[in-house]
C-alpha atoms as a PDB file:
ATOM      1  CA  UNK A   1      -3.625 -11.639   0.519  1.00  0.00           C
ATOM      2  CA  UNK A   2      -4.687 -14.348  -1.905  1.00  0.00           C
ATOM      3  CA  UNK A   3      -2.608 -16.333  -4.413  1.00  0.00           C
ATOM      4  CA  UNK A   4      -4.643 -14.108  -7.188  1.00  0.00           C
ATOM      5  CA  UNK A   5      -3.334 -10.784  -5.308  1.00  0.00           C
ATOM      6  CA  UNK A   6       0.088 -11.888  -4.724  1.00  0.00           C
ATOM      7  CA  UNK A   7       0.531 -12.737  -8.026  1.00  0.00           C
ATOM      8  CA  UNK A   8      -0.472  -9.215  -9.413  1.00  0.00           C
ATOM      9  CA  UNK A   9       1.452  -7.579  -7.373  1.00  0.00           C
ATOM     10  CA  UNK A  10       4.815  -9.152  -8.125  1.00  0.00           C
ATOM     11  CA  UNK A  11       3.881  -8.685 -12.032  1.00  0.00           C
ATOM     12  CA  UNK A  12       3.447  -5.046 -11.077  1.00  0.00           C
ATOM     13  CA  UNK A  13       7.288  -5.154  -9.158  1.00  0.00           C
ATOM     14  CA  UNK A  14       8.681  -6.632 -12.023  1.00  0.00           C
ATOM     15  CA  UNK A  15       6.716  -4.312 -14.264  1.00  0.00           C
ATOM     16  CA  UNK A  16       8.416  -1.575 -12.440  1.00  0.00           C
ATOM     17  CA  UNK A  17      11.588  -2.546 -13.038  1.00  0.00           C
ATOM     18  CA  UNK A  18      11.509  -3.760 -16.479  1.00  0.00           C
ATOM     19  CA  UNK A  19      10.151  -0.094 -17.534  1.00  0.00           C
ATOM     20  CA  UNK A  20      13.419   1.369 -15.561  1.00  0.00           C
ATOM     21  CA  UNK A  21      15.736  -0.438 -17.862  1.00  0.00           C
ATOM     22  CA  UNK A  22      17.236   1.829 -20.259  1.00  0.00           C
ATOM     23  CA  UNK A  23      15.741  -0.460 -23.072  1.00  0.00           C
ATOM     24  CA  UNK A  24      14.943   1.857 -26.594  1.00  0.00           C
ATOM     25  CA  UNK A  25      12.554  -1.036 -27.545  1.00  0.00           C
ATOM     26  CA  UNK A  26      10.055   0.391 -24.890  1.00  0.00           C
ATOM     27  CA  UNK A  27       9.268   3.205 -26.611  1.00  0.00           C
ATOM     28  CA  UNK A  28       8.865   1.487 -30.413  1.00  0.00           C
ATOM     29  CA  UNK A  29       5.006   1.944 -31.579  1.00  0.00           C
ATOM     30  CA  UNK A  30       3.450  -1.179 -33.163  1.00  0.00           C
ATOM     31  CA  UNK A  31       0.164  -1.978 -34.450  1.00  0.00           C
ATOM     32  CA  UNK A  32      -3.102   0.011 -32.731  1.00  0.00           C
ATOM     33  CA  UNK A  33      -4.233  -2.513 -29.839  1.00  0.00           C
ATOM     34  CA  UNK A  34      -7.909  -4.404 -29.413  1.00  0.00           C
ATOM     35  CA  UNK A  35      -8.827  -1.627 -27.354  1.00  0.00           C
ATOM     36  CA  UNK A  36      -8.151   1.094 -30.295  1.00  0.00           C
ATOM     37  CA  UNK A  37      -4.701   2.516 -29.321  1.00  0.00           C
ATOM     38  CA  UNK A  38      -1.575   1.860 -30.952  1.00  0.00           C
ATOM     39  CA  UNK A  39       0.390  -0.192 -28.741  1.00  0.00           C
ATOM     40  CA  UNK A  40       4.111   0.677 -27.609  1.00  0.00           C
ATOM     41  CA  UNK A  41       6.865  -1.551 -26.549  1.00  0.00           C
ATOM     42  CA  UNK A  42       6.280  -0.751 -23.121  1.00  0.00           C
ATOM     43  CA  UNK A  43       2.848  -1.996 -23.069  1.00  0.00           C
ATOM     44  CA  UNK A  44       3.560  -5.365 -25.095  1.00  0.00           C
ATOM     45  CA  UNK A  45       5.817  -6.244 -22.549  1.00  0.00           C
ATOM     46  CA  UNK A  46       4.159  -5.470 -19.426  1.00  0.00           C
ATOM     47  CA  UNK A  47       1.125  -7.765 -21.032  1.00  0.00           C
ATOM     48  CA  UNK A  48       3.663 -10.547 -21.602  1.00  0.00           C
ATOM     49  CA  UNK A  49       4.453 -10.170 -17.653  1.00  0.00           C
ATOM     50  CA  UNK A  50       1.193  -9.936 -16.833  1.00  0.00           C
ATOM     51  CA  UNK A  51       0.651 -13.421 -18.851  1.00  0.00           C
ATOM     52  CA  UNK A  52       3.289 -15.330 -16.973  1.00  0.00           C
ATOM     53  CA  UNK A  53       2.021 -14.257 -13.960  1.00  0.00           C
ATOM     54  CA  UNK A  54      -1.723 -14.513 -14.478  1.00  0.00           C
ATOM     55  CA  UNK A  55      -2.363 -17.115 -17.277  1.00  0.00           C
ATOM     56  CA  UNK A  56      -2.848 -19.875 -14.724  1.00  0.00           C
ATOM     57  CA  UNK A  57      -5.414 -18.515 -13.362  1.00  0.00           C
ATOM     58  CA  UNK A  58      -8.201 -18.025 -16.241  1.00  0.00           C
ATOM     59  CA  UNK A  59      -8.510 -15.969 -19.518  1.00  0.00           C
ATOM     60  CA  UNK A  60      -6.791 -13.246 -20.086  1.00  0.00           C
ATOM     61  CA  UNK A  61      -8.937 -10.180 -21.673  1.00  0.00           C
ATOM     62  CA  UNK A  62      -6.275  -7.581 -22.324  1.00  0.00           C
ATOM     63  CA  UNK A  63      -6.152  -4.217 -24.070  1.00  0.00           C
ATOM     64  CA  UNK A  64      -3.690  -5.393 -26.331  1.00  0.00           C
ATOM     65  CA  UNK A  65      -3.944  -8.503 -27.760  1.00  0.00           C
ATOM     66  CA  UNK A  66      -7.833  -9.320 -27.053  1.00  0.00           C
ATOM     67  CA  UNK A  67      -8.575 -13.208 -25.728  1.00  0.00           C
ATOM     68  CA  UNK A  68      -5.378 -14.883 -24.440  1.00  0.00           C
ATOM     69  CA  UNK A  69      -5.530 -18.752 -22.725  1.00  0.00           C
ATOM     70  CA  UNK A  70      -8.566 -19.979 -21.330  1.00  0.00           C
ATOM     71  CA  UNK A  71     -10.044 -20.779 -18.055  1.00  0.00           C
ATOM     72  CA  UNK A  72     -13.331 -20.643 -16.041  1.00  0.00           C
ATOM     73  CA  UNK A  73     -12.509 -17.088 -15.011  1.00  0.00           C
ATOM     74  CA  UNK A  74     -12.297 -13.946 -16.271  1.00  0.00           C
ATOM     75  CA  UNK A  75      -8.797 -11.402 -16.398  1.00  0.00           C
ATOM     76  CA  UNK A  76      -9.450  -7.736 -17.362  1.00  0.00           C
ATOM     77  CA  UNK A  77      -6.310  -5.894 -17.780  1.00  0.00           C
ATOM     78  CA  UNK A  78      -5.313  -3.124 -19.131  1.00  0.00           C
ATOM     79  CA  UNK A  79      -1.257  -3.549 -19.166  1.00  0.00           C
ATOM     80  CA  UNK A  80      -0.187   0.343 -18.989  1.00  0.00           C
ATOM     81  CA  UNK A  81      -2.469   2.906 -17.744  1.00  0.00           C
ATOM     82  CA  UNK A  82      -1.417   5.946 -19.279  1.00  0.00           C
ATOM     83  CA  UNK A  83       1.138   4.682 -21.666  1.00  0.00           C
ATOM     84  CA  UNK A  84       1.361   7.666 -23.057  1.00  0.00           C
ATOM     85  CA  UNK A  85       2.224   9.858 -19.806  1.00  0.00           C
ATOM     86  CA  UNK A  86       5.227   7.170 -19.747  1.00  0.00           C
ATOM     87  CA  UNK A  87       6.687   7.798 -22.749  1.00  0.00           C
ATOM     88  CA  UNK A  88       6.228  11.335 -22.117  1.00  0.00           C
ATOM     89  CA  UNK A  89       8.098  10.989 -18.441  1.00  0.00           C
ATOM     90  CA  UNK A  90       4.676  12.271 -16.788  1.00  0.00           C
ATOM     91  CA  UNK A  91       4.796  10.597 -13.640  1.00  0.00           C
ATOM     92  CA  UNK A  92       1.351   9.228 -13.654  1.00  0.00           C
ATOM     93  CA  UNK A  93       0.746   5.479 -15.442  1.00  0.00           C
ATOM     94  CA  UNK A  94       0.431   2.363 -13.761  1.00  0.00           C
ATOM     95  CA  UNK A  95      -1.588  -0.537 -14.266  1.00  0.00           C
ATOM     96  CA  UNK A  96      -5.237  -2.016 -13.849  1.00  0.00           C
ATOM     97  CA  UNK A  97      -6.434  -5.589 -13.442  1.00  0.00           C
ATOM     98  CA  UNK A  98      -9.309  -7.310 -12.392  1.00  0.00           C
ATOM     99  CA  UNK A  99     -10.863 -11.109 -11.890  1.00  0.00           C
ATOM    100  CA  UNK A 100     -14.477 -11.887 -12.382  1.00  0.00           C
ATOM    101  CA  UNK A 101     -16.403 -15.311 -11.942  1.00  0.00           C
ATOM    102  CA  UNK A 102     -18.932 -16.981 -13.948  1.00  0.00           C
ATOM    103  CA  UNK A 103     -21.670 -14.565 -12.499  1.00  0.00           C
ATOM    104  CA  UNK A 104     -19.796 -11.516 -14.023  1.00  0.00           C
ATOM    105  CA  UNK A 105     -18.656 -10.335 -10.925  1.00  0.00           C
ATOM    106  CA  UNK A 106     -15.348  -8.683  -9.404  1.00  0.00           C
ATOM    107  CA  UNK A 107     -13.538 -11.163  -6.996  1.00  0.00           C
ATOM    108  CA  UNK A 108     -11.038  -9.028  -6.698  1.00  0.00           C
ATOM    109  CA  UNK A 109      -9.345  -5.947  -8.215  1.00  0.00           C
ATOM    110  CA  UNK A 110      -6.184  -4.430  -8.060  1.00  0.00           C
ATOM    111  CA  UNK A 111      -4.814  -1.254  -9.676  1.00  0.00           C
ATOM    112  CA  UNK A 112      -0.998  -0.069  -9.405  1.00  0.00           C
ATOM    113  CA  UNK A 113       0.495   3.506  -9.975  1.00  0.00           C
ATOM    114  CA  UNK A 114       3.676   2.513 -11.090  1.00  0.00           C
ATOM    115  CA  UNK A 115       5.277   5.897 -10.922  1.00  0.00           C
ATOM    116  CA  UNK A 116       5.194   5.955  -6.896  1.00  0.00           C
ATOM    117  CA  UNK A 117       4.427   2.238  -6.237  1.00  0.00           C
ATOM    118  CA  UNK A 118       0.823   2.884  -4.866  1.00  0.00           C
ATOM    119  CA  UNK A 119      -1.026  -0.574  -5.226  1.00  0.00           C
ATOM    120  CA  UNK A 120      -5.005  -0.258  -3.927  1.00  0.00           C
ATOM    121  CA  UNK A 121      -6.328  -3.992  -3.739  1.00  0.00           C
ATOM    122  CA  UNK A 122     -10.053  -4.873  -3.149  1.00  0.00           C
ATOM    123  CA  UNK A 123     -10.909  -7.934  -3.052  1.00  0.00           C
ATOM    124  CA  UNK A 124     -14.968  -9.331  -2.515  1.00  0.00           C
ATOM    125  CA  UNK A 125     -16.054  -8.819   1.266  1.00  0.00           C
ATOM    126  CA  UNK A 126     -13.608  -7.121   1.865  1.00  0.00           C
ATOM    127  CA  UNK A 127     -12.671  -3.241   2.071  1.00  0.00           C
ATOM    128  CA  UNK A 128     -10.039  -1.426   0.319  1.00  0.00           C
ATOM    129  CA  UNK A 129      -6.586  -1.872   1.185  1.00  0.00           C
ATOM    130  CA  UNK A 130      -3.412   0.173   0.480  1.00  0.00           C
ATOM    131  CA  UNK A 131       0.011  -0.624  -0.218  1.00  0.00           C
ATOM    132  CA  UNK A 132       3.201   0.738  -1.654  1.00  0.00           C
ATOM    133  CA  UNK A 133       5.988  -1.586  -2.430  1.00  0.00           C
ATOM    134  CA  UNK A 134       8.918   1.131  -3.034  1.00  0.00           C
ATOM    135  CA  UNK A 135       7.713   2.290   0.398  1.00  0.00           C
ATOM    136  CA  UNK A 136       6.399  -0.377   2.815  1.00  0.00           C
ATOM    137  CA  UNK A 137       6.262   2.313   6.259  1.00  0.00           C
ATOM    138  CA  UNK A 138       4.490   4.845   3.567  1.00  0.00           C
ATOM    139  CA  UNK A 139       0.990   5.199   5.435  1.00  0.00           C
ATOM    140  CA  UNK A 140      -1.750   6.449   2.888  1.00  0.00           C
ATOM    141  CA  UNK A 141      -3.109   9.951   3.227  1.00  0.00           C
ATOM    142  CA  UNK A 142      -7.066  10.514   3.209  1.00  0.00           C
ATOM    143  CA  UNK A 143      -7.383  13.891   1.926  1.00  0.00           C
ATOM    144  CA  UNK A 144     -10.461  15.088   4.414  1.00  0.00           C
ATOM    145  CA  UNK A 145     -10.831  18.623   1.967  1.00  0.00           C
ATOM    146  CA  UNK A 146      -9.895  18.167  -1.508  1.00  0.00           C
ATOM    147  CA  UNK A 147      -9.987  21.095  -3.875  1.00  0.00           C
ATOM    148  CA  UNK A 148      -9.841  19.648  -7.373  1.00  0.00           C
ATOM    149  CA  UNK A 149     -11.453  16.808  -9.126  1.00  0.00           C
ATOM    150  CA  UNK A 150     -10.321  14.266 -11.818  1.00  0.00           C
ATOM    151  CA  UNK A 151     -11.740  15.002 -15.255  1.00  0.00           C
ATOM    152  CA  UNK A 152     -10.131  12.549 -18.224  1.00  0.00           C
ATOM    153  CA  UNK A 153     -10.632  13.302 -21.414  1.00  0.00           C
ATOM    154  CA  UNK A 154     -11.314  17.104 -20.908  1.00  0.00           C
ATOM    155  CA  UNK A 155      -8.978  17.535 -23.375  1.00  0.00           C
ATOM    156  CA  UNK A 156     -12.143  16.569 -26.074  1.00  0.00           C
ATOM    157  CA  UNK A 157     -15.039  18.541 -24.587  1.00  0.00           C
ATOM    158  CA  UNK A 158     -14.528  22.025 -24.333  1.00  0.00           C
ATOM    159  CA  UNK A 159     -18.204  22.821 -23.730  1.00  0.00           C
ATOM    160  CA  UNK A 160     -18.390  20.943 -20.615  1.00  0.00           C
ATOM    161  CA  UNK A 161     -14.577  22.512 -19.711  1.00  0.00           C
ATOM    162  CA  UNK A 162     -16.249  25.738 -19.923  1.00  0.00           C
ATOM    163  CA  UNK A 163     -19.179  25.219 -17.642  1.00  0.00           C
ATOM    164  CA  UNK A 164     -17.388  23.545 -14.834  1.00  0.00           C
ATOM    165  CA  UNK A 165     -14.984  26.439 -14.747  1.00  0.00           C
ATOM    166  CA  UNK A 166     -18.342  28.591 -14.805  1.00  0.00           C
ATOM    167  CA  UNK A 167     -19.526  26.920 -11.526  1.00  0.00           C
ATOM    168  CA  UNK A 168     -16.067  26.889 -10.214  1.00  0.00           C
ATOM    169  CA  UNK A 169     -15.942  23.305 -10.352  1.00  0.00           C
ATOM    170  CA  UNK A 170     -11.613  23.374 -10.657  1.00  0.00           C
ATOM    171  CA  UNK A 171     -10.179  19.914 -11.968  1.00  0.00           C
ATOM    172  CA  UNK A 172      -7.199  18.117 -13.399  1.00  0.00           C
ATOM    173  CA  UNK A 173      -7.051  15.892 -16.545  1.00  0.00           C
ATOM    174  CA  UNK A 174      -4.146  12.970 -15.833  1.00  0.00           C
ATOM    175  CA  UNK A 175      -4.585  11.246 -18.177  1.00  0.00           C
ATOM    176  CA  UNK A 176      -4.970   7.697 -16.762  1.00  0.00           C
ATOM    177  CA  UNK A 177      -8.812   6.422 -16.197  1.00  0.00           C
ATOM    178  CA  UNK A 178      -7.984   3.596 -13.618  1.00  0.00           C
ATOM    179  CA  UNK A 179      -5.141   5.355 -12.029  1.00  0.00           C
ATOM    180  CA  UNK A 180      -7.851   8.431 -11.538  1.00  0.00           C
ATOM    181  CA  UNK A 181     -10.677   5.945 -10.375  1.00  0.00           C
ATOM    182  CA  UNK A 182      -7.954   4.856  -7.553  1.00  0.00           C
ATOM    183  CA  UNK A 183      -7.633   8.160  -6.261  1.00  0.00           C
ATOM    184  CA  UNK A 184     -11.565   9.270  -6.675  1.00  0.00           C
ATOM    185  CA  UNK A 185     -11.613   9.085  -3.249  1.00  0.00           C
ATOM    186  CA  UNK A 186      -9.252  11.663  -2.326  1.00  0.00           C
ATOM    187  CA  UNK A 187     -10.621  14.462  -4.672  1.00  0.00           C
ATOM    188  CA  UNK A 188     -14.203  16.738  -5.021  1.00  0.00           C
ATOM    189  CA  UNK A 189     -15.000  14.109  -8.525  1.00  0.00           C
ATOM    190  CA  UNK A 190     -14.259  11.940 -11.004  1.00  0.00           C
ATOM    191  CA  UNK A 191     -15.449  12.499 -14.257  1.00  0.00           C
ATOM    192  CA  UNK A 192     -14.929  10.616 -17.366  1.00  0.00           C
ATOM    193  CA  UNK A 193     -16.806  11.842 -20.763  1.00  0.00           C
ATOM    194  CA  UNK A 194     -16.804   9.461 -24.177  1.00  0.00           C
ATOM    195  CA  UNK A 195     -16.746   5.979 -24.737  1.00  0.00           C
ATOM    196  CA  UNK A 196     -15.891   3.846 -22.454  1.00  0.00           C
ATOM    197  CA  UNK A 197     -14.118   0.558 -22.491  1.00  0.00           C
ATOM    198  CA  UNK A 198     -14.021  -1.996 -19.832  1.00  0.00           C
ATOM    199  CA  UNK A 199     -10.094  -1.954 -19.758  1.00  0.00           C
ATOM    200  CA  UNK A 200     -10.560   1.061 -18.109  1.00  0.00           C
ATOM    201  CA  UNK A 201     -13.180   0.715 -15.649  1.00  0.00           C
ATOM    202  CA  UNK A 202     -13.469  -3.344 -14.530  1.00  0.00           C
ATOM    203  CA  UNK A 203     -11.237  -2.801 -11.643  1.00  0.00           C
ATOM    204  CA  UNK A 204     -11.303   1.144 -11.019  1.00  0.00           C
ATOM    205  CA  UNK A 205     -14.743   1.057 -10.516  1.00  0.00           C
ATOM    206  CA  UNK A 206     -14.429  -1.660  -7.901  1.00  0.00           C
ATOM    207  CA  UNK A 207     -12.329   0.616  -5.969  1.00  0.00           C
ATOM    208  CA  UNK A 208     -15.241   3.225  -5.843  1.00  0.00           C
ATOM    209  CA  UNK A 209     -17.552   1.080  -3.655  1.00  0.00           C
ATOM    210  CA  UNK A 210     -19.822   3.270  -2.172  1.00  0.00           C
ATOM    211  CA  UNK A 211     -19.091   6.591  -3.117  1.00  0.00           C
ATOM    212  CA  UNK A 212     -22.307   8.082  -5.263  1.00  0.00           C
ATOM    213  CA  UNK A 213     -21.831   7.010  -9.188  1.00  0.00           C
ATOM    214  CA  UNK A 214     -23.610   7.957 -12.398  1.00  0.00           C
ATOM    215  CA  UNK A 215     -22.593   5.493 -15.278  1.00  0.00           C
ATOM    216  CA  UNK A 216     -24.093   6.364 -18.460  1.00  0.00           C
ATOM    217  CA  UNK A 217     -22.567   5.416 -22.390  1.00  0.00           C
ATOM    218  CA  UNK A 218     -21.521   8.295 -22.995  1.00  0.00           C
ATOM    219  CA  UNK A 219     -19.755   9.505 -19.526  1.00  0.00           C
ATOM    220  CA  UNK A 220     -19.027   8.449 -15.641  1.00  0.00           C
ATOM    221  CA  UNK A 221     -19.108  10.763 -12.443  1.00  0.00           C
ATOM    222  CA  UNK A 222     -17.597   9.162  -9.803  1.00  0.00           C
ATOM    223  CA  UNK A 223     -17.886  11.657  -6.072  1.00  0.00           C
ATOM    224  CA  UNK A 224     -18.543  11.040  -2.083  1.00  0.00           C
ATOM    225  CA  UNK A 225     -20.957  13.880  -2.154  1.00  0.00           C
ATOM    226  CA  UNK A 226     -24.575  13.219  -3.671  1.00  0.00           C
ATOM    227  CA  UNK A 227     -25.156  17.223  -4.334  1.00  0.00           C
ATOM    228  CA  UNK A 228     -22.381  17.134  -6.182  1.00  0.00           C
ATOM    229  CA  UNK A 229     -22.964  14.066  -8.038  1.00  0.00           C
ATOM    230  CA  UNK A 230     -26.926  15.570  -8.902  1.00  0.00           C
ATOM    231  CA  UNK A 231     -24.992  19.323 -10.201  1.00  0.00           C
ATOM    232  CA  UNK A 232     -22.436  17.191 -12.294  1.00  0.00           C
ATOM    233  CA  UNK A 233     -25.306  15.409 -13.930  1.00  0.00           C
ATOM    234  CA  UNK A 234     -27.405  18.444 -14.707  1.00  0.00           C
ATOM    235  CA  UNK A 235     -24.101  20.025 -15.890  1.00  0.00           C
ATOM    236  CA  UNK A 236     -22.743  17.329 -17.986  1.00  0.00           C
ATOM    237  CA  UNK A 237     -26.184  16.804 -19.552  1.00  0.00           C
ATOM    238  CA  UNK A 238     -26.362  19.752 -20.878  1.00  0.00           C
ATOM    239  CA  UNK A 239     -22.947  20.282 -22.288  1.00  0.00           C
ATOM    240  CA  UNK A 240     -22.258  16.999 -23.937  1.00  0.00           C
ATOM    241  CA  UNK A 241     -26.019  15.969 -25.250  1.00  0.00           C
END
């Protein structure tokens, strides 16, 4: 594991715990965030641990505060993955970082589900690796049949709701875009319809290496199966244009 790595994960351990406090500034609202949502307590201060841990090593691009230091490389991160789900007690938020060089691309990416202490890690020439730091004998499951998919935002296209019901397509909306990217490859899809922001996607995406992608402005299918990936197009094409 590099230095990079190593240093992401701790922030993530000591993100963990600092959200288990029984601290009533977590879940204070402040002022809506660069990347358009209003920011809570909880996600101001997992960006500040981020920054101690992370600073060193380039700029910071969070979905906070914007541009933060400076440095040759690029940091995406998006400091709480499904804030919301966290102040809601939903056990499904985490974290999602990535580093990119001067050529724009992903040296390494790591996101976290902080609820269960899943970390996946890819790093460049390298495959995906799994760990889980409340659980270091916890051996990750590869689910060889899944029967639902990952659809987030559903909650703003009905249309498209309907007609994936209508070809029996069954799903689940989370409510976490990097945490779901994570985990595309142990369910039928990943969709994601509306605008999308590169908090969300920088390092999720680089955890979908090669598994069959659309990625479009206005939505993202993620899936292993290329039939599936071809019906998802045709269906989300028609429902959301």
């Amino acid at each position: 594991m590099n230095s990079f790595v190593r240093s992401v994960v701790d922030a993530n351990i000591n993100i963990y715990h600092a959200l288990n406090k029984d601290d009533n500034t977590l879940v204070l609202m402040g002022d809506i965030g660069v990347g358009g949502d209003i920011s809570s307590g909880a996600d101001m201060l997992a960006e500040s641990i981020f920054v101690s841990h992370l600073s060193k090593y380039g700029t910071i691009e969070s979905e906070e505060s914007g541009t933060i230091g400076n440095g040759e490389s690029n940091i995406i991160i998006d400091p709480l993955d499904g804030s919301s789900n966290y102040l809601s007690n939903f056990p499904y938020y985490g974290t999602s970082v990535a580093i990119m060089d001067d050529d724009k691309q992903i040296r390494a990416a790591v996101v976290c589900n902080l609820a269960n202490g899943d970390i996946f890690i890819k790093e460049r020439n390298s495959g995906i690796r799994f760990e889980n730091f409340l659980d270091k004998d916890k051996s990750f499951h590869k689910e060889t049949n899944p029967q639902i998919g990952l659809f987030e935002k559903a909650y703003a296209h009905p249309n498209l709701v309907a007609e994936l019901s209508k070809k029996g397509y069954k799903f689940r909306s989370p409510g976490a875009t990097a945490l779901s990217l994570a985990y595309a490859k142990d369910a039928a899809f990943f969709i994601f319809a509306g605008k999308t922001r590169v908090y969300d996607f920088a390092a999720g995406l680089a955890l979908c290496e090669g598994m069959e992608m659309t990625i479009e402005d206005e939505y993202v299918i993620v899936t292993k199966e290329k039939k599936i990936l071809n019906d998802l197009n045709e269906i989300v094409n028609r429902s959301i244009k």
